[in-house]
C-alpha atoms as a PDB file:
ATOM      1  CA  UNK A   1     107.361 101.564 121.473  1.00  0.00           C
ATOM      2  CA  UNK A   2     105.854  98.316 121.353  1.00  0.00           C
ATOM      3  CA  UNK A   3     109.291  96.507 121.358  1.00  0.00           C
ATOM      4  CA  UNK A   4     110.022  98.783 124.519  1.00  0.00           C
ATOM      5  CA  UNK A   5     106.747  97.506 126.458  1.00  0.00           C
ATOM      6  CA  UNK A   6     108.311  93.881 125.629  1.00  0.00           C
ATOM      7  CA  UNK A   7     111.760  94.743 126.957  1.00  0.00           C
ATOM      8  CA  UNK A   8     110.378  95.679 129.877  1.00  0.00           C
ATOM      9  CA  UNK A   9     108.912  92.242 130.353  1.00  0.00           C
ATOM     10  CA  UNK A  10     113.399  91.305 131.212  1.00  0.00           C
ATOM     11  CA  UNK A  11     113.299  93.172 134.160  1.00  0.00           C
ATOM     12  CA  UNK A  12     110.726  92.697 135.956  1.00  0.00           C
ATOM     13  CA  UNK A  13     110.919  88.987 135.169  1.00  0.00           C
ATOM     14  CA  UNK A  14     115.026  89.363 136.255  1.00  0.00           C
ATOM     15  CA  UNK A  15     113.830  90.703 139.409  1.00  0.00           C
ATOM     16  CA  UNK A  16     110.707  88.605 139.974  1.00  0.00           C
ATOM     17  CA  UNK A  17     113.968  85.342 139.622  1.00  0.00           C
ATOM     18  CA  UNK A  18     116.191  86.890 141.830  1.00  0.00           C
ATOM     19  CA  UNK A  19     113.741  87.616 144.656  1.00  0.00           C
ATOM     20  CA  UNK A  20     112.539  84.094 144.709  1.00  0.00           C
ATOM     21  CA  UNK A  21     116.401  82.941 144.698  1.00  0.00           C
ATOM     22  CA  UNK A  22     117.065  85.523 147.479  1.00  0.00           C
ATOM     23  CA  UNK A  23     113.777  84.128 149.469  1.00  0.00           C
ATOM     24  CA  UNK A  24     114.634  80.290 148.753  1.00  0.00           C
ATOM     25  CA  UNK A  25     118.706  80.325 149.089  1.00  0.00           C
ATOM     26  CA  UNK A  26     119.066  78.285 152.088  1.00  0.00           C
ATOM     27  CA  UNK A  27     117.176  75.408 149.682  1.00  0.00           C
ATOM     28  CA  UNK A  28     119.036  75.074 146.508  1.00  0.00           C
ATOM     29  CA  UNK A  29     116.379  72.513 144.702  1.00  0.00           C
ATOM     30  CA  UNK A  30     113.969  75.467 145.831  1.00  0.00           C
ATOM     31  CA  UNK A  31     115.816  78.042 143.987  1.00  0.00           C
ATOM     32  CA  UNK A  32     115.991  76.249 140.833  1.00  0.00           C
ATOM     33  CA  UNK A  33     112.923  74.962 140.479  1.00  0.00           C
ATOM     34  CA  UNK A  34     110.707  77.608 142.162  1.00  0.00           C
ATOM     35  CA  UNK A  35     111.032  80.504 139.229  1.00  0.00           C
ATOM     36  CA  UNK A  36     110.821  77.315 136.644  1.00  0.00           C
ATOM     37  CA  UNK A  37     107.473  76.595 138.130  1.00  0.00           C
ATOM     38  CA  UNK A  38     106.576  80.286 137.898  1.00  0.00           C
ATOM     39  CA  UNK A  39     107.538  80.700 134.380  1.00  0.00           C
ATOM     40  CA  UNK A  40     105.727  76.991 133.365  1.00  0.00           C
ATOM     41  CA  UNK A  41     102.307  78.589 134.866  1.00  0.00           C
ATOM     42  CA  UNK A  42     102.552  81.866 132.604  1.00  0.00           C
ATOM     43  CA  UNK A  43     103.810  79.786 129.298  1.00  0.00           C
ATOM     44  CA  UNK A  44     100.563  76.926 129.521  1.00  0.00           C
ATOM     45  CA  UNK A  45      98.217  80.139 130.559  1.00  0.00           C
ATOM     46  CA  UNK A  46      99.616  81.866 127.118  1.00  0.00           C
ATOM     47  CA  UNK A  47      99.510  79.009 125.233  1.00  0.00           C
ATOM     48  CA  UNK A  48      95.684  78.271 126.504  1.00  0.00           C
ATOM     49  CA  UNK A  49      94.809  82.100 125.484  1.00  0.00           C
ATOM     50  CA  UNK A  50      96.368  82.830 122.692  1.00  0.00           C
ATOM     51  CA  UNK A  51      93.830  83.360 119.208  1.00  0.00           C
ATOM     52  CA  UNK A  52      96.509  82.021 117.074  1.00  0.00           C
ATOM     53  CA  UNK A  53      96.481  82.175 113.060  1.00  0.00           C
ATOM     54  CA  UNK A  54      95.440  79.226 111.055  1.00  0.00           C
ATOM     55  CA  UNK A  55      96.703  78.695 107.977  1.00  0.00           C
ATOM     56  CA  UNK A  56      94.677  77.510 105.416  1.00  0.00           C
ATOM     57  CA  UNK A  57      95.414  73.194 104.179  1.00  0.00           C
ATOM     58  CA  UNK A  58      97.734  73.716 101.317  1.00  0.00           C
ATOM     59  CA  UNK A  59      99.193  76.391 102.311  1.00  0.00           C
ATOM     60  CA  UNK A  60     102.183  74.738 104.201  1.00  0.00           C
ATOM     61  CA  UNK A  61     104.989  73.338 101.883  1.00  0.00           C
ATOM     62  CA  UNK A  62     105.409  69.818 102.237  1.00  0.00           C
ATOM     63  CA  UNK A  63     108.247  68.764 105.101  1.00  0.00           C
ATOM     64  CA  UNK A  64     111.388  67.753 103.871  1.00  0.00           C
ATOM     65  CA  UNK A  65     115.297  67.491 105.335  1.00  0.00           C
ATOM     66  CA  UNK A  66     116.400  70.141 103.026  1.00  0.00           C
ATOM     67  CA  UNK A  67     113.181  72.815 103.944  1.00  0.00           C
ATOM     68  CA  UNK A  68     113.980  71.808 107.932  1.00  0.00           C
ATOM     69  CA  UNK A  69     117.745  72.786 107.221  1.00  0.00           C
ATOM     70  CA  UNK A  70     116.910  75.969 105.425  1.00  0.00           C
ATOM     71  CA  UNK A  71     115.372  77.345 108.484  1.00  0.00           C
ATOM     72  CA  UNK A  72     118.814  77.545 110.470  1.00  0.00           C
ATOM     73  CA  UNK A  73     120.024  79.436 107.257  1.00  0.00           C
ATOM     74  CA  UNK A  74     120.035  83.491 106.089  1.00  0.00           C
ATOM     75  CA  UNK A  75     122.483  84.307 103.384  1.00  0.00           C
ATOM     76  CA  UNK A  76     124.399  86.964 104.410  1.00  0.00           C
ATOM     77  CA  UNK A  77     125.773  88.301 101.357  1.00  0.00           C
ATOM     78  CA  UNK A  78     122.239  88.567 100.441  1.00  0.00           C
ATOM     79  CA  UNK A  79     121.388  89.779 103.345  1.00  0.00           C
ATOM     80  CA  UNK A  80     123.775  91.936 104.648  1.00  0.00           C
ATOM     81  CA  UNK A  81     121.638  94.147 106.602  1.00  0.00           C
ATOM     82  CA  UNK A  82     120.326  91.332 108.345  1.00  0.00           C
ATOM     83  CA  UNK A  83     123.824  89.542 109.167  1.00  0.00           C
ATOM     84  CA  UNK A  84     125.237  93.120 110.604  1.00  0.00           C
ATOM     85  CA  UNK A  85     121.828  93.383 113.116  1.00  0.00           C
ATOM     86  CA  UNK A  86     122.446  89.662 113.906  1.00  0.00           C
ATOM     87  CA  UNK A  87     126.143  89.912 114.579  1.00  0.00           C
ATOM     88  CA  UNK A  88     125.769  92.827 116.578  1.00  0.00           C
ATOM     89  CA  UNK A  89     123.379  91.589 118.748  1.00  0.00           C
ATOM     90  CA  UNK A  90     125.297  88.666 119.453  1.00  0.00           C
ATOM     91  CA  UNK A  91     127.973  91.174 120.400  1.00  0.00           C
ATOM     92  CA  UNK A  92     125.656  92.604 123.041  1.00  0.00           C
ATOM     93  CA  UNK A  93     124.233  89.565 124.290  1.00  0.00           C
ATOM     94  CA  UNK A  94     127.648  88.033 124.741  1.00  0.00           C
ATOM     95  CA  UNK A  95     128.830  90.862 127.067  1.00  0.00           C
ATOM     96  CA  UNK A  96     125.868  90.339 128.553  1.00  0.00           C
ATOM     97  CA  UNK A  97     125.985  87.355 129.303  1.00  0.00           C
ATOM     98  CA  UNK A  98     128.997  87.684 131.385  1.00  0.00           C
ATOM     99  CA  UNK A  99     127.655  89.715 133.775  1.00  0.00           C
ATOM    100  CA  UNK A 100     124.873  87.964 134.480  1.00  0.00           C
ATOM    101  CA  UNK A 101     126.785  84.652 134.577  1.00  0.00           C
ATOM    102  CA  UNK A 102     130.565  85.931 136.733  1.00  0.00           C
ATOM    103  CA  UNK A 103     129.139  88.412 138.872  1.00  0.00           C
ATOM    104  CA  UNK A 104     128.460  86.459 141.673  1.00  0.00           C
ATOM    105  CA  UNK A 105     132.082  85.609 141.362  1.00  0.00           C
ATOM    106  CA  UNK A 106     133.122  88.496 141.002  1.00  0.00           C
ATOM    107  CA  UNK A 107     131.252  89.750 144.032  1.00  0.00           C
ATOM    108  CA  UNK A 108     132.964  86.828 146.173  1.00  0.00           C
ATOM    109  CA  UNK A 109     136.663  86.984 144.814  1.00  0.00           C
ATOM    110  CA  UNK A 110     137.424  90.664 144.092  1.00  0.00           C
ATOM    111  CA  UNK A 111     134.715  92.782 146.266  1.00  0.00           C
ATOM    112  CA  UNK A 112     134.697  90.388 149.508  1.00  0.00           C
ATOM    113  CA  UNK A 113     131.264  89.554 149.757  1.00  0.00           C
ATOM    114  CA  UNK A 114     130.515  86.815 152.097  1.00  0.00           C
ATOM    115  CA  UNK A 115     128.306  83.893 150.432  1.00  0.00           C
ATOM    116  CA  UNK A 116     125.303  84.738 152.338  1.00  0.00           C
ATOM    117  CA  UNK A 117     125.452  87.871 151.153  1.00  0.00           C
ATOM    118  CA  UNK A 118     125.355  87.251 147.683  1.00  0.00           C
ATOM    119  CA  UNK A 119     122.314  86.224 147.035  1.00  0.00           C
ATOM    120  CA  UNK A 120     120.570  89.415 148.454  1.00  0.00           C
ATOM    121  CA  UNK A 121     123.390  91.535 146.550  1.00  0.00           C
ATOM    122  CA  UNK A 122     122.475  90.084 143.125  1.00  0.00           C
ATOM    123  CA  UNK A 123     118.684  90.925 144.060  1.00  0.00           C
ATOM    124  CA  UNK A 124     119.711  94.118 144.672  1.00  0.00           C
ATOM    125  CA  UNK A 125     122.048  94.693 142.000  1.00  0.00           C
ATOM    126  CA  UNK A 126     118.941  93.544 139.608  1.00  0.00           C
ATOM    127  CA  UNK A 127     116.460  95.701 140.772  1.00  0.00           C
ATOM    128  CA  UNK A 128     118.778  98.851 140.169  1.00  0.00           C
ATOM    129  CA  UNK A 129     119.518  97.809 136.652  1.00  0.00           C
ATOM    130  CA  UNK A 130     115.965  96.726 135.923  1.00  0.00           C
ATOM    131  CA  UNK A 131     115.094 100.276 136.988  1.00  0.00           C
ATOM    132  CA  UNK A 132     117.086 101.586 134.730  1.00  0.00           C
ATOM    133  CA  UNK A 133     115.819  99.048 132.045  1.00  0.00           C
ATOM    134  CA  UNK A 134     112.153 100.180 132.587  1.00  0.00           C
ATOM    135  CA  UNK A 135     112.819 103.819 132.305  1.00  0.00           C
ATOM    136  CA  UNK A 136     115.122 103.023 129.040  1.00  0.00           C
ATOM    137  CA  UNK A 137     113.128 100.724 127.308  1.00  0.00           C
ATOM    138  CA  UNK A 138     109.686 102.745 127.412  1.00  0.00           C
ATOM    139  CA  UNK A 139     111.831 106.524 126.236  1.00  0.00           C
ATOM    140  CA  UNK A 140     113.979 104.792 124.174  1.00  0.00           C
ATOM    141  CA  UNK A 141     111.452 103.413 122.422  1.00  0.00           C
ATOM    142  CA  UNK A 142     109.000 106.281 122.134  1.00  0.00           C
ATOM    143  CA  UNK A 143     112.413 108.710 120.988  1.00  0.00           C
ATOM    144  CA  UNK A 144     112.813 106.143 118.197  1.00  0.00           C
ATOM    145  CA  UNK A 145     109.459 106.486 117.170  1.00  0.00           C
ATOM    146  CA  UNK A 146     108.879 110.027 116.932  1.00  0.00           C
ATOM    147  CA  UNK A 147     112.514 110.617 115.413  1.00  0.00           C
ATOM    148  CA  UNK A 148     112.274 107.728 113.000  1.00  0.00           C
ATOM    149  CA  UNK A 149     115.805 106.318 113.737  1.00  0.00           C
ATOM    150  CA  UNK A 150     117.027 102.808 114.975  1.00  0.00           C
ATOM    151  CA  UNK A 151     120.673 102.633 114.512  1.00  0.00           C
ATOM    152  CA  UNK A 152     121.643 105.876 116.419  1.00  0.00           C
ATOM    153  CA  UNK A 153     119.915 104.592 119.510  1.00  0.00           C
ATOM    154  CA  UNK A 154     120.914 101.053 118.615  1.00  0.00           C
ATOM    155  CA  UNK A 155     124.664 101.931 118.662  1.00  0.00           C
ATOM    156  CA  UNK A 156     124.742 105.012 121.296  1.00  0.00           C
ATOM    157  CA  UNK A 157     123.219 102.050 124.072  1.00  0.00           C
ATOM    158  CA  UNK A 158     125.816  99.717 123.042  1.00  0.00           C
ATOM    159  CA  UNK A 159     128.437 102.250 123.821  1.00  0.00           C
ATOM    160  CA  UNK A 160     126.518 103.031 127.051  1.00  0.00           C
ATOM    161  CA  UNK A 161     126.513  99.873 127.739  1.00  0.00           C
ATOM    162  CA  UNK A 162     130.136  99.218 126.999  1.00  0.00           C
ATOM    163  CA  UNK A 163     131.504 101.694 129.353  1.00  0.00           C
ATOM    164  CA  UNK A 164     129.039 100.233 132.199  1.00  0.00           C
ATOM    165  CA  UNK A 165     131.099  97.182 131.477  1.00  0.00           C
ATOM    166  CA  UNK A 166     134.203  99.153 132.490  1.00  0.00           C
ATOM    167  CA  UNK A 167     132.942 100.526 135.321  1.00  0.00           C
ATOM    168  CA  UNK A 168     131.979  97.089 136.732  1.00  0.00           C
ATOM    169  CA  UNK A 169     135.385  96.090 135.864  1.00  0.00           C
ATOM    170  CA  UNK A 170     137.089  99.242 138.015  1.00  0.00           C
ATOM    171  CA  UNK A 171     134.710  98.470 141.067  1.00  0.00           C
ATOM    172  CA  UNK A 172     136.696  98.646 144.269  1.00  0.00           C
ATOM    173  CA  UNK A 173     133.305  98.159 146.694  1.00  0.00           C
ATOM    174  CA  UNK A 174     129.542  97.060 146.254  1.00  0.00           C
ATOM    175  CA  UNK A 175     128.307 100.762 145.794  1.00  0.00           C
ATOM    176  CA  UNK A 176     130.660 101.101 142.701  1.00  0.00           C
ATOM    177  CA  UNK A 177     129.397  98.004 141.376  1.00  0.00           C
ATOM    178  CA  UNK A 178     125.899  99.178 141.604  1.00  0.00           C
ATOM    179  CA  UNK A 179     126.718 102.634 139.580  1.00  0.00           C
ATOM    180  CA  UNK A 180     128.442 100.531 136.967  1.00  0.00           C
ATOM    181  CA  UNK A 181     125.105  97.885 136.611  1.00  0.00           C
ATOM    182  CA  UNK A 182     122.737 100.896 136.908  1.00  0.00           C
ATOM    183  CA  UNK A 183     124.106 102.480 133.819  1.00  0.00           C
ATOM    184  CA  UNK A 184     124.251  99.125 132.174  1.00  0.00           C
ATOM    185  CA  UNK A 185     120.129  99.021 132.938  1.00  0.00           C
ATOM    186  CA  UNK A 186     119.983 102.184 130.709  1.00  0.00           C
ATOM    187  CA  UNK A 187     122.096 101.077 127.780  1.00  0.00           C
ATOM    188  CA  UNK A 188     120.659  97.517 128.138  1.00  0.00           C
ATOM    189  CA  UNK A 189     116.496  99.076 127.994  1.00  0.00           C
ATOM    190  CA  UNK A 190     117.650 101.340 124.746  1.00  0.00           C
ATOM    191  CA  UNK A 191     118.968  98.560 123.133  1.00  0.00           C
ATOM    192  CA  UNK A 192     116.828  96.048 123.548  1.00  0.00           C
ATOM    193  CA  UNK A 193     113.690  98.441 122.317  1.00  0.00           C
ATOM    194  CA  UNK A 194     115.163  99.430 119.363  1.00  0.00           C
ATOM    195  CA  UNK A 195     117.061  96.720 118.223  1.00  0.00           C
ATOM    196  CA  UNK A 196     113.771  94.408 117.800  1.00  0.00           C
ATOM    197  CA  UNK A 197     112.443  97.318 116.359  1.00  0.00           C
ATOM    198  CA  UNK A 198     115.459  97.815 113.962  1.00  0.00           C
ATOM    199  CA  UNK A 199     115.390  93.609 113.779  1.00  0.00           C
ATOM    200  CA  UNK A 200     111.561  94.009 111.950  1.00  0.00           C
ATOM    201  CA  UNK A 201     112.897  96.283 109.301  1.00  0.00           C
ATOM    202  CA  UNK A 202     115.520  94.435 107.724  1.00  0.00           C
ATOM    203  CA  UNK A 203     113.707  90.878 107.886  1.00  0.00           C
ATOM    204  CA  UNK A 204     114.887  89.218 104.284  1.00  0.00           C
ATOM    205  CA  UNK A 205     111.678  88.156 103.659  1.00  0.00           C
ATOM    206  CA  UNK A 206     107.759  89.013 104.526  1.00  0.00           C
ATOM    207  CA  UNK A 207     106.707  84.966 103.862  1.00  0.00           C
ATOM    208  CA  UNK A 208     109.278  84.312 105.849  1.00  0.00           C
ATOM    209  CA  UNK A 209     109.328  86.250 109.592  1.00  0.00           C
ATOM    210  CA  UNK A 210     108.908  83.334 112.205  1.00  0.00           C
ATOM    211  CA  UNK A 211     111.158  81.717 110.593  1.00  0.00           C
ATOM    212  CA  UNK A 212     113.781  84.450 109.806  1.00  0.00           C
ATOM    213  CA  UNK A 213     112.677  85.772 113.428  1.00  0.00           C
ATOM    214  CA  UNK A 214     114.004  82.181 114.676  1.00  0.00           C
ATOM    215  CA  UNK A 215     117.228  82.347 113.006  1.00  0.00           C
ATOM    216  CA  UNK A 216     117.576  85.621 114.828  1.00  0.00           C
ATOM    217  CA  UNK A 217     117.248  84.407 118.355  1.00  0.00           C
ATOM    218  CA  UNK A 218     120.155  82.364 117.782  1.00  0.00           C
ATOM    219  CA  UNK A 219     121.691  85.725 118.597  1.00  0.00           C
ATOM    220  CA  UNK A 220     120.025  85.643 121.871  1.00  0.00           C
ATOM    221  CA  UNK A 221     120.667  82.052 122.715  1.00  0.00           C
ATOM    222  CA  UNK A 222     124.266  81.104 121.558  1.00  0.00           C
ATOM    223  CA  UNK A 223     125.816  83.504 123.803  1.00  0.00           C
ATOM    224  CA  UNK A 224     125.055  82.279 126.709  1.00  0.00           C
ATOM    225  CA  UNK A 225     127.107  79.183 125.972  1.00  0.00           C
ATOM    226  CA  UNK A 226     129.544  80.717 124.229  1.00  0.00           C
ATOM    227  CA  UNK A 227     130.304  83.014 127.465  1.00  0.00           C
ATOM    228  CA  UNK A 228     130.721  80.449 129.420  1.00  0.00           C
ATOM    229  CA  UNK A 229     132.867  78.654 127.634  1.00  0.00           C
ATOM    230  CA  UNK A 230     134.928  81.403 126.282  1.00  0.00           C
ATOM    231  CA  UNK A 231     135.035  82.718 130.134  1.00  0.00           C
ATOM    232  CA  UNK A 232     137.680  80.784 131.456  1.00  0.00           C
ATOM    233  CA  UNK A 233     140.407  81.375 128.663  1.00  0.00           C
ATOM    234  CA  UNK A 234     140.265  84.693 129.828  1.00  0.00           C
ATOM    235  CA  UNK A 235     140.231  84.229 133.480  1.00  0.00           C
ATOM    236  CA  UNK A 236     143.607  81.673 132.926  1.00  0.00           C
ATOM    237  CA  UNK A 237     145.130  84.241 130.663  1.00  0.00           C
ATOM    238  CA  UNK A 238     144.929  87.313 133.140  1.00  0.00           C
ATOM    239  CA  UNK A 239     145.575  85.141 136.368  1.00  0.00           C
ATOM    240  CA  UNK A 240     141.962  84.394 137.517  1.00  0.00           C
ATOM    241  CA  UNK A 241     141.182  88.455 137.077  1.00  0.00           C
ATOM    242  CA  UNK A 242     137.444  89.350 137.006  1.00  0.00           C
ATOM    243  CA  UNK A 243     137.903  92.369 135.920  1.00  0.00           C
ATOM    244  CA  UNK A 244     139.912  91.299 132.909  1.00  0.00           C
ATOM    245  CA  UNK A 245     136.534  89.247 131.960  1.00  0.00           C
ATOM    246  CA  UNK A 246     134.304  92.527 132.191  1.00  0.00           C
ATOM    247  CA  UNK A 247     137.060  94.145 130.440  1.00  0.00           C
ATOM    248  CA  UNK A 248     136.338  92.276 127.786  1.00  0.00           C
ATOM    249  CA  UNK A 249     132.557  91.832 127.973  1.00  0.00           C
ATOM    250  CA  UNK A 250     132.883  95.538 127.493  1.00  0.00           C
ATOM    251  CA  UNK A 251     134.939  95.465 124.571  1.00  0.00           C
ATOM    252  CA  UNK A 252     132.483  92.844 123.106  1.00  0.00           C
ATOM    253  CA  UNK A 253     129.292  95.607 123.569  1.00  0.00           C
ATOM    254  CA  UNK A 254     131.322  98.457 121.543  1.00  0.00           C
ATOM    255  CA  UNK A 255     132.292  95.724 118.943  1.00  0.00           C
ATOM    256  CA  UNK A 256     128.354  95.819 118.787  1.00  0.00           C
ATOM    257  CA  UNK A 257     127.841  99.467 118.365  1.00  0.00           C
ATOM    258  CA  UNK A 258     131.130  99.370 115.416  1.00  0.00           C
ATOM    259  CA  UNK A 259     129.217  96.326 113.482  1.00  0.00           C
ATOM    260  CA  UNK A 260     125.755  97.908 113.871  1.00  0.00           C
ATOM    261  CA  UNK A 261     127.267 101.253 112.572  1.00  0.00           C
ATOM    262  CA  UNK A 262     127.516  99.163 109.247  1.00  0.00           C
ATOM    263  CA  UNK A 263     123.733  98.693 108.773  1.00  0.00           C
ATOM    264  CA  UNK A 264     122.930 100.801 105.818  1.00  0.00           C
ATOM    265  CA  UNK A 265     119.043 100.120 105.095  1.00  0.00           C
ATOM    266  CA  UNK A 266     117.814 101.963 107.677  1.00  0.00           C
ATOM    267  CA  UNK A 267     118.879 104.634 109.365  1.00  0.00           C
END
């Protein structure tokens, strides 16, 4: 439930972005660096609030190369359970992240939408997923609690979110797009939830969770390079066709739901 309230923290902050873009479009320096000031306000006020835990002198090992380079490392055939979580959501994040970063080319080339438009159609097509990531997040979260499962939910909003993927892909007009980006609000709120809830309970180590929690968001992070750079072998492969990109962005979230399937520590 808790990891629910956070994932609803995506949306609202996705829609809070694409409003100010919307509001500051004719001014591109504007849109850039009017959310980044936004964001820097809420980080310094955390920062300045936060009651933080101290650890007692001593208690830190001493810095070396070899400690700094074990922090980028898990084993995974020691940690299996941890590998398959991490894998799949780098799966999910991946498909993702090609939404988020070709739909505004995808609304240009294949659904005709003039470039003043876009702006206010991204907006738009935010605030109907992050609907549908609010509802998700808090139920999905709150049915994973009181049934005591993670990977069902884990896997089913993978899939859900998979065949939102297609549905993008098969858009002929704006409205279609919207059905297809609403549904992938719902699978995108599940999963979130209860995969950092799933994430918590196969942690190698208790000494060890900001760290092991760091290696993690590599998961989060990575993709959206990868995406980006992966994103144009596809496009030149299938002759510049978005849909072949969501195509596979889709395949990519039920790669998640096979690989998280695989998880056998918790159920």
């Amino acid at each position: 439930m808790v990891s629910g309230v956070l994932g609803v923290c995506v949306p609202v902050a996705s829609v809070c972005g694409t409003y100010l873009v919307d509001v500051f479009s004719p001014n591109t320096v504007a849109m850039f660096l009017g959310p980044v000031a936004l964001g820097g306000v809420f980080i310094v006020l955390f920062a300045a609030v936060l009651s933080d835990r101290r650890l007692p002198p001593g208690s830190v090992p001493r810095w070396s190369w070899r400690e700094f380079a074990g922090t980028f490392y898990v084993s995974p055939r020691r940690h299996r359970d941890f590998s398959w979580v991490f894998l799949s959501r780098f799966l999910f994040v991946t498909a993702f992240a090609f939404l988020t970063s070709y739909q505004v080319y995808y609304l240009l080339a294949d659904l005709g939408s003039s470039q003043d438009r876009v702006p206010h159609q991204v907006f738009v097509a935010t605030l109907v997923s992050s609907a549908g990531v609010v509802v998700a997040s808090l139920v999905g979260g709150k049915l994973s609690d009181w049934s005591g499962r993670r990977t069902v939910f884990v896997l089913a909003a993978a899939v859900v979110y998979g065949v939102a993927m297609f549905m993008v892909a098969l858009a002929g007009d704006f409205a279609t797009f919207l059905v297809g980006v609403a549904v992938s609000g719902v699978g995108f709120g599940v999963y979130v939830a209860v995969d950092l809830a799933l994430v918590t309970e196969v942690l190698p180590s208790a000494a060890d969770t900001a760290k092991d929690m760091g290696v993690f968001n590599i998961a989060n992070a990575l993709p959206y390079s990868v995406a980006p750079a992966v994103a144009p072998a596809i496009l030149a492969v299938s002759g510049g066709q978005y849909p072949a990109l969501f195509a596979c962005a889709g395949a990519c979230a039920l790669a998640s739901a096979l690989v998280v399937s695989l998880v056998r520590s918790v159920r």
